[in-house]
Protein backbone atom coordinates (compact mmCIF):
# COMPACT_ATOMS: atom_id res chain seq x y z
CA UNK A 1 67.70 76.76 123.15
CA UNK A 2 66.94 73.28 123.66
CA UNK A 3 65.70 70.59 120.71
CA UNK A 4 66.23 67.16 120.31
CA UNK A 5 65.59 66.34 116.89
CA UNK A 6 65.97 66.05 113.03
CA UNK A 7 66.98 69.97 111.78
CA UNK A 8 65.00 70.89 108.56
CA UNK A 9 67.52 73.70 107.74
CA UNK A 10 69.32 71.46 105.34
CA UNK A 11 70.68 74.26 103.67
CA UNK A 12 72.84 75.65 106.42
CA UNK A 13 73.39 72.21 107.46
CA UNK A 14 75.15 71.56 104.11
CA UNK A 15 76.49 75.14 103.58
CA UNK A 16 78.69 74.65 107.37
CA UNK A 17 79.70 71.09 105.81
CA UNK A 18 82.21 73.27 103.51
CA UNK A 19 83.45 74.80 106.50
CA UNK A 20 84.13 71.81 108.84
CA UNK A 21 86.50 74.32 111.39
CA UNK A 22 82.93 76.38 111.86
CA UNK A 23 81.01 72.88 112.21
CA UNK A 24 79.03 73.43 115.51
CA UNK A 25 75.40 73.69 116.91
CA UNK A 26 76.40 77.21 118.10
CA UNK A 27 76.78 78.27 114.58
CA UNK A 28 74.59 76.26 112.77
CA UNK A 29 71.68 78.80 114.24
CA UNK A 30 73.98 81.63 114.20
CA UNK A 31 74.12 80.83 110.11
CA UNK A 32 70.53 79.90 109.73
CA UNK A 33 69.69 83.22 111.32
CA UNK A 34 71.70 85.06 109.21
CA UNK A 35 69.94 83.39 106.00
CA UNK A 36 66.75 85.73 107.44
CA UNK A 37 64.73 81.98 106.37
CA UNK A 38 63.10 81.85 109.54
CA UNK A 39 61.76 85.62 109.56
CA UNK A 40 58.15 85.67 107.19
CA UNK A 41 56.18 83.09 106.07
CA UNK A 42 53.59 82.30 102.93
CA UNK A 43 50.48 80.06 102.38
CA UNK A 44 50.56 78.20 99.04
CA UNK A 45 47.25 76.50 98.75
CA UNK A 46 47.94 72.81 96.64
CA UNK A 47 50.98 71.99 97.43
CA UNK A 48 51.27 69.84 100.70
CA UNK A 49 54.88 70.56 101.32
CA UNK A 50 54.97 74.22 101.20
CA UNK A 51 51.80 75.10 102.70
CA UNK A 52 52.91 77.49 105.36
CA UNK A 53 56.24 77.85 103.23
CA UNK A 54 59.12 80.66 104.72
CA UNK A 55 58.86 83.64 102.33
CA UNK A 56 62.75 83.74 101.82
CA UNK A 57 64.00 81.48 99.27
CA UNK A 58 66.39 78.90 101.36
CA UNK A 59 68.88 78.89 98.22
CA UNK A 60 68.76 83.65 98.69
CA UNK A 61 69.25 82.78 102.14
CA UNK A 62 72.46 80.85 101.68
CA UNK A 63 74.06 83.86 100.24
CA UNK A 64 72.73 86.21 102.95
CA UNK A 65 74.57 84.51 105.33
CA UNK A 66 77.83 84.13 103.31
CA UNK A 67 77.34 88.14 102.85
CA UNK A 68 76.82 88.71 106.62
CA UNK A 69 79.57 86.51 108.01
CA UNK A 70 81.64 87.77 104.72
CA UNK A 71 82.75 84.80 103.46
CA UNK A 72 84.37 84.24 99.94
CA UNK A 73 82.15 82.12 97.96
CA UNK A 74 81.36 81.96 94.34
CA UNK A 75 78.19 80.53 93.29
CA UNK A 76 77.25 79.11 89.08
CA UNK A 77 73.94 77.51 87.83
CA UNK A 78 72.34 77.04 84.93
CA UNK A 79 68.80 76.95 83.44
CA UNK A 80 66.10 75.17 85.49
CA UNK A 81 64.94 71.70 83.72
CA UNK A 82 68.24 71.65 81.24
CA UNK A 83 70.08 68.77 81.26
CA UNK A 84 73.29 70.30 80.99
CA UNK A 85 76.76 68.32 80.29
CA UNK A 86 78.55 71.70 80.91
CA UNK A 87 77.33 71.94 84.59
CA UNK A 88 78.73 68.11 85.52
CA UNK A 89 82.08 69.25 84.14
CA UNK A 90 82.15 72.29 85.73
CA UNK A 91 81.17 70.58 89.28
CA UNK A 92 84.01 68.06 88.42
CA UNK A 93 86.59 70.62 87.81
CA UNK A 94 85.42 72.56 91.15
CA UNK A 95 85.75 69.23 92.84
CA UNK A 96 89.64 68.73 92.24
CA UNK A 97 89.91 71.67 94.84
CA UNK A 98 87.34 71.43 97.25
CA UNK A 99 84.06 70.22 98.34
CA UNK A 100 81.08 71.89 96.69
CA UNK A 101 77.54 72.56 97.98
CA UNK A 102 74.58 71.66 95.46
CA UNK A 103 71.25 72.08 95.50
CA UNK A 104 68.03 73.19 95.74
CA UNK A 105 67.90 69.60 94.21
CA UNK A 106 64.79 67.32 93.83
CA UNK A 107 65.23 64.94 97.61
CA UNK A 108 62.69 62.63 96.09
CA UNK A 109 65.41 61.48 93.69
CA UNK A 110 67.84 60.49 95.86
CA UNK A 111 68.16 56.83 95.70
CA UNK A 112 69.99 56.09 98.61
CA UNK A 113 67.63 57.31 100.93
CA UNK A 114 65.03 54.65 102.11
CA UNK A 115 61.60 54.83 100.17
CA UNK A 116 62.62 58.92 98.89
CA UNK A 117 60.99 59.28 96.19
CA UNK A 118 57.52 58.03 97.96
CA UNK A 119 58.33 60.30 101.14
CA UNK A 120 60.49 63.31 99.47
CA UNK A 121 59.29 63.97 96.06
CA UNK A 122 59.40 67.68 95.07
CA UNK A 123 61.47 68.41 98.12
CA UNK A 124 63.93 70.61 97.74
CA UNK A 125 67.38 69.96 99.59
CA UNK A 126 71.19 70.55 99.80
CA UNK A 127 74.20 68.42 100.06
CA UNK A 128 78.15 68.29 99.57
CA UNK A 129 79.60 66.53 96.82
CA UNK A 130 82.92 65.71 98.47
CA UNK A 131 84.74 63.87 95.29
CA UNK A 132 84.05 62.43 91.91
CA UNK A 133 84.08 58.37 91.59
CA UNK A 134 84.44 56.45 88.09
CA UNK A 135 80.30 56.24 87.37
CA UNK A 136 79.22 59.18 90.19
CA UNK A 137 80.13 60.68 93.24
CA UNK A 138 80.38 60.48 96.91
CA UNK A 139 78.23 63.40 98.90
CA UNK A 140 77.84 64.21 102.50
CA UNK A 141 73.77 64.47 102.82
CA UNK A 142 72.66 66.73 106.25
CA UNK A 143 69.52 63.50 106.36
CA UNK A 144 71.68 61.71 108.68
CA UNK A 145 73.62 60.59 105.66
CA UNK A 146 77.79 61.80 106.24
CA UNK A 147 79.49 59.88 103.38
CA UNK A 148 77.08 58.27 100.92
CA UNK A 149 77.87 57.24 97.12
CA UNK A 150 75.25 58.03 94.42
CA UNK A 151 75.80 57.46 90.45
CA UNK A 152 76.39 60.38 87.89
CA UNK A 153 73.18 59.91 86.28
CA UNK A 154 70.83 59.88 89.65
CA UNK A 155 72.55 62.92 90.57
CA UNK A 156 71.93 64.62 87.37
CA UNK A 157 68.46 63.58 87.56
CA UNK A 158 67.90 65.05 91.02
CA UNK A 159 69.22 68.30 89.52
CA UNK A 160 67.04 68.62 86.29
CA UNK A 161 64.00 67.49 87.76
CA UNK A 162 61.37 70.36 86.95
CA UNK A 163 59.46 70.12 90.13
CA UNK A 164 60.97 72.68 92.37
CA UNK A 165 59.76 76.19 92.64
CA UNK A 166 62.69 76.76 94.70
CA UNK A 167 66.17 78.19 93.22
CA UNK A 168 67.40 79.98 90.29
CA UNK A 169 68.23 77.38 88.03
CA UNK A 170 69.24 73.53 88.13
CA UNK A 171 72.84 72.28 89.16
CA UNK A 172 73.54 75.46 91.42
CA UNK A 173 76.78 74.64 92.73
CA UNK A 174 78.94 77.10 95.39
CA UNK A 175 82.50 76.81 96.59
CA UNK A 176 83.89 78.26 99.50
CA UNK A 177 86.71 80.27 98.19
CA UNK A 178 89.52 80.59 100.87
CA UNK A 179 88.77 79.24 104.38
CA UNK A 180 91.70 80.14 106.04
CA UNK A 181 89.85 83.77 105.89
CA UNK A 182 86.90 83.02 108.04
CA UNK A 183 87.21 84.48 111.24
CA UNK A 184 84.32 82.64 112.44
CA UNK A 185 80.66 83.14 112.65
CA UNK A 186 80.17 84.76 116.11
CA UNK A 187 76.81 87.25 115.51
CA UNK A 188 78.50 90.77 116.83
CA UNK A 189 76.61 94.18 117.18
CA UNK A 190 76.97 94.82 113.21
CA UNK A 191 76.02 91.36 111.90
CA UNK A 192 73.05 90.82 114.23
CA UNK A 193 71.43 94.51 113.07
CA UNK A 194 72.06 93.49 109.57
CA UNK A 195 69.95 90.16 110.19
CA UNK A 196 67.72 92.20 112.46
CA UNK A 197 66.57 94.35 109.29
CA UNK A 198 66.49 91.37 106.92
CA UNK A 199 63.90 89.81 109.66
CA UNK A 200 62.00 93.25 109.56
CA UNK A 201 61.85 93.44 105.88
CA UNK A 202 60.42 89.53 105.53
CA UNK A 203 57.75 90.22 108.16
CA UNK A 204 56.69 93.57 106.76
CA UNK A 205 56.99 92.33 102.77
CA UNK A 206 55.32 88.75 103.97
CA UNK A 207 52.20 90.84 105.35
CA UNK A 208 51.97 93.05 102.33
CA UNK A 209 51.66 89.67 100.03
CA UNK A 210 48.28 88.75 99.42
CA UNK A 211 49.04 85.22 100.90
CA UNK A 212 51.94 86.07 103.50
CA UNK A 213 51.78 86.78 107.08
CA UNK A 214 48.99 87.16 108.74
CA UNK A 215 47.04 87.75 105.29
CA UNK A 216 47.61 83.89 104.36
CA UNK A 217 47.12 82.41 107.67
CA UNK A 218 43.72 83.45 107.55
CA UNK A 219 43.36 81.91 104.33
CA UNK A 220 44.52 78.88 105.33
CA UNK A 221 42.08 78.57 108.00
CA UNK A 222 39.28 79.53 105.59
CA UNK A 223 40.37 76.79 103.80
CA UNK A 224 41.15 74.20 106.03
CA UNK A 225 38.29 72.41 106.35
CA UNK A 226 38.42 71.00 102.48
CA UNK A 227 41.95 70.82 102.92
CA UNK A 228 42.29 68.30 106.02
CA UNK A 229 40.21 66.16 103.54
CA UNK A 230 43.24 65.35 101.79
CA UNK A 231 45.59 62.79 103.11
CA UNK A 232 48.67 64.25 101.16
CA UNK A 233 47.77 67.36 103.10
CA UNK A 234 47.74 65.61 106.25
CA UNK A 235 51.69 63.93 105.53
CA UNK A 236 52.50 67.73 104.03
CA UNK A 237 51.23 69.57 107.26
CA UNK A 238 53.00 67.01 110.03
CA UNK A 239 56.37 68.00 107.89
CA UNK A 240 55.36 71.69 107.56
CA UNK A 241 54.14 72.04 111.42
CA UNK A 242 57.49 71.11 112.74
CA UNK A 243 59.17 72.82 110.64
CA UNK A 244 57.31 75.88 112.10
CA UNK A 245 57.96 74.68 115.22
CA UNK A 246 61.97 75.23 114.63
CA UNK A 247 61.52 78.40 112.62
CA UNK A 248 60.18 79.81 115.69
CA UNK A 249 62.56 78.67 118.50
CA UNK A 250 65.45 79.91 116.06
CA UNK A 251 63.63 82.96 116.31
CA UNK A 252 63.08 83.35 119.80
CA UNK A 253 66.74 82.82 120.15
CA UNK A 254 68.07 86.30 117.72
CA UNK A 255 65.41 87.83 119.38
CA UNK A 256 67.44 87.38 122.78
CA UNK A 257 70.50 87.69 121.46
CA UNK A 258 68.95 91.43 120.48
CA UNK A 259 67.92 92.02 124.01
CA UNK A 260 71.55 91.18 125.38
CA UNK A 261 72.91 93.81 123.47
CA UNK A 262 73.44 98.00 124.55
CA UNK A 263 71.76 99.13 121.34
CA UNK A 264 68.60 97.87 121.53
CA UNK A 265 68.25 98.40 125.89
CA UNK A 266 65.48 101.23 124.95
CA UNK A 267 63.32 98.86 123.14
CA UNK A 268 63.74 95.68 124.70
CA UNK A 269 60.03 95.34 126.06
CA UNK A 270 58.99 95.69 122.39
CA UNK A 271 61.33 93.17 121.55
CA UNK A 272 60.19 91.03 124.63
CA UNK A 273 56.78 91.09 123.41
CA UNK A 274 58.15 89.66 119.90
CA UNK A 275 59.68 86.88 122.26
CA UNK A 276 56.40 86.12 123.61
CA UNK A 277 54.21 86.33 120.55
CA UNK A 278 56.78 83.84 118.78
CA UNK A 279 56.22 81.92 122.56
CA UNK A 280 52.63 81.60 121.89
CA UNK A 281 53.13 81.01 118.42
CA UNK A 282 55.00 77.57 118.59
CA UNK A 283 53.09 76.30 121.06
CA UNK A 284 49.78 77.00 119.07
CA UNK A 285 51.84 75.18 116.13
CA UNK A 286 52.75 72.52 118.67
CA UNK A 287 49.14 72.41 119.48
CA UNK A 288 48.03 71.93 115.87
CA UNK A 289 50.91 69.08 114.92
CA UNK A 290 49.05 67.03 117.90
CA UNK A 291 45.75 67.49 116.28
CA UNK A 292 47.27 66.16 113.09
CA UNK A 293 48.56 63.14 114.89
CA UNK A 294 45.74 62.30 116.49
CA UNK A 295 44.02 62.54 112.90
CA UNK A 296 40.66 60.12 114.11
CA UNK A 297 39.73 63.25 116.53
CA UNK A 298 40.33 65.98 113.42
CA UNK A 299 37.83 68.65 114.52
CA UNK A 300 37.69 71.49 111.47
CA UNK A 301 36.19 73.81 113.94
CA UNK A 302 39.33 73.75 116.78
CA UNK A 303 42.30 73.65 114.31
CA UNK A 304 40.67 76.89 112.31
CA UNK A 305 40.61 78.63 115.81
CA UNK A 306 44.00 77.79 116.53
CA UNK A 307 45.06 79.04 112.54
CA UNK A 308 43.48 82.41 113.30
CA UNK A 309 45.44 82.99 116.73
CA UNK A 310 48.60 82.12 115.19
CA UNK A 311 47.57 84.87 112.73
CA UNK A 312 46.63 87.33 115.39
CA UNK A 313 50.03 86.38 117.14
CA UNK A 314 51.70 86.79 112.91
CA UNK A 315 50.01 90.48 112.51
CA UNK A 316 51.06 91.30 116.35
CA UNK A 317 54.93 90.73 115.13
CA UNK A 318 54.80 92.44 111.46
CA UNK A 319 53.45 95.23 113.41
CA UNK A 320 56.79 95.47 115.83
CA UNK A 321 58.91 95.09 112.83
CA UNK A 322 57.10 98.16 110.85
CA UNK A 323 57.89 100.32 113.83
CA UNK A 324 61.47 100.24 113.85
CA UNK A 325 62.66 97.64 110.93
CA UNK A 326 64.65 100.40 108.82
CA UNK A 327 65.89 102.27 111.97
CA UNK A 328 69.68 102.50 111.62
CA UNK A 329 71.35 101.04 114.45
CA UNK A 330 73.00 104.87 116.06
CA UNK A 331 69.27 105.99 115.73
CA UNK A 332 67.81 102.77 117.86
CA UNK A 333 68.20 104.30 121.10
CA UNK A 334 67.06 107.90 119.93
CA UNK A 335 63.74 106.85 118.10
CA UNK A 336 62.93 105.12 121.20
C-alpha cells in the first residue's frame, strides 16, 4: 500500500507512541485495522467535521486493538465537561512510570499548533504526555509534533472542553502496562478473523442505522446541494474526503491480507469483489475531493451522482459482510 501523506489515524499513531519497539508503518495499519475504525461509516448532517464520520468510536477502537494484539493496558476517565483536579494527579502519578496516552481531547485547544483553534476546533485527537514540567507538560503530538511543551492549564482545557461527541468522558488517560510482554503486532490467522468479524459487524450495524452505510450516503446526497452552500462545509468535507480516502486503502489492504490466507481460499472472489468495490469507492471519493478543490466549477448535479455510486458501491459491501460476517473461522471453508 502506497501513500505519501499526513495519517488521520491519530489515535493509533499515539497509541504505538507507548510502544516505541512496535513503532513502524507495518504496524501502524496492522493496529489501525485491528481498531475495526475503518470498517462502517455514518452521515451526521451539521457538523462539518464528521459528516461522513466512521461508525466506530476511535477512542472503542483503541481498546479493540489492545484486546486483539492482547496487550496489558489499563485505561481511567472521568466525567465529560468536569474540570477535575483528581484526573491531573492521577495522570501525574501515572507519569512517574511511563508515558501515557490522552485523549479524545479538544485539537482546537492546542496552543502550540499554528492557528488550531481556527483550523481544529471540536476535533478530537490523541497524544502522549511523556513527563510532567514545573507549570505543564511535555507531549509527543502524532501532527508532526514529536516533543512539544504545553502548560497545565491549556492541557486541562483541551480535556474539559464540552465539544466532543467522541469518548466516554474527559481526561481519558491509558498506560501500557508491561511492554516487555508484547510479542509484537504481526496480524496471524486468529487476530485477522477476529478483526474480520468486527469489520462485518460495523458494515452490517452501519446499514441498519438510519444514517449509516449506504442509508446515510443517500442522505447526504439528498442534501448536498444546501449543504455545499456552506463554506464550513466545504473546509469540513476536504478534511473528511481524505480521510475516506485512507479509510479505504487501509481497507483494501486486510482485505488482501484475508485473501493470502488458507481459510478464506473458498471465498476469495467474494472477498475480491469487496477489494474492488472499496477500489471504486476511493477513487469516486478521490473524484469528489477534486470537485471540492476546484470549488468555482461546484456542480450540485455531478457530486450527488458521484454520492449515490459510492452508496451503491457502500450497500454492495454490507451485503458481502451479511453473508458470512458471523461465520466461525473452521466453518469458512464449509459454508462456502
Amino acid at each position: 500500500m502506497l501513500y505519501i501523506g499526513n495519517m488521520v489515524n491519530c489515535h493509533s499513531q499515539a497509541a504505538l507512541t507507548l510502544l516505541m519497539k512496535q513503532l513502524s508503518f507495518e504496524n501502524l495499519i496492522y493496529f489501525e485495522i485491528a481498531t475495526s475504525v475503518p470498517f462502517g461509516l455514518v452521515y451526521k448532517p451539521g457538523d462539518p467535521n464528521r459528516i461522513l464520520d466512521s461508525y466506530i468510536d476511535p477512542d472503542i477502537g483503541i481498546d479493540n486493538a489492545f484486546d486483539i494484539f492482547s496487550i496489558p493496558f489499563e485505561i481511567k476517565y472521568w466525567n465529560k465537561a468536569v474540570d477535575s483536579k483528581s484526573a491531573l494527579e492521577q495522570l501525574d502519578d501515572w507519569l512517574k512510570f511511563s508515558p501515557v496516552l490522552l485523549g479524545p481531547i479538544n485539537m482546537g485547544e492546542l496552543d502550540y499548533l499554528p492557528q488550531g483553534n481556527m483550523l481544529y476546533s471540536g476535533i478530537d485527537h490523541y497524544i502522549v504526555v511523556i513527563e510532567k514540567n514545573v507549570n505543564g507538560y511535555y507531549i509527543s503530538d502524532p501532527e508532526g509534533m514529536p516533543f512539544v511543551y504545553i502548560s497545565r492549564q491549556q492541557l486541562n482545557k483541551a480535556c474539559i472542553s464540552g465539544q466532543l461527541e467522541e469518548g466516554r468522558g474527559s481526561y481519558t488517560i491509558r498506560r501500557v502496562l508491561n511492554e516487555a510482554w508484547i510479542d509484537g503486532l504481526a496480524l496471524d490467522d486468529e487476530r485477522l478473523d477476529m478483526v474480520r468479524r468486527a469489520a462485518f459487524n460495523n458494515y452490517m450495524n452501519a446499514s441498519l442505522h438510519p444514517n449509516g452505510g449506504s442509508n446515510g450516503l443517500r442522505k447526504f446526497a439528498d442534501d448536498i446541494e444546501c449543504q455545499l452552500g456552506k463554506p464550513s462545509v466545504i473546509a469540513g468535507l476536504r478534511h473528511v474526503l481524505t480521510n475516506r480516502i485512507q479509510r479505504s486503502l487501509i481497507s483494501i489492504y486486510f482485505f488482501k491480507l484475508l485473501t493470502e490466507r488458507a481459510i478464506y481460499r473458498k471465498i476469495v472472489g467474494k472477498i475480491e469483489q469487496i477489494i474492488e468495490n472499496h477500489i471504486r469507492q476511493q477513487r469516486l471519493y478521490g473524484v469528489f475531493l477534486l470537485h471540492i478543490c476546484g470549488k468555482d466549477n461546484i456542480n450540485p448535479a455531478v457530486i450527488k451522482e458521484i454520492i449515490i455510486d459510492i452508496a451503491i458501491l457502500e450497500e454492495s459491501i454490507a451485503a458481502y459482510a451479511n453473508g458470512f460476517r458471523a461465520c466461525p473461522k473452521s466453518l469458512v471453508d464449509e459454508i462456502y
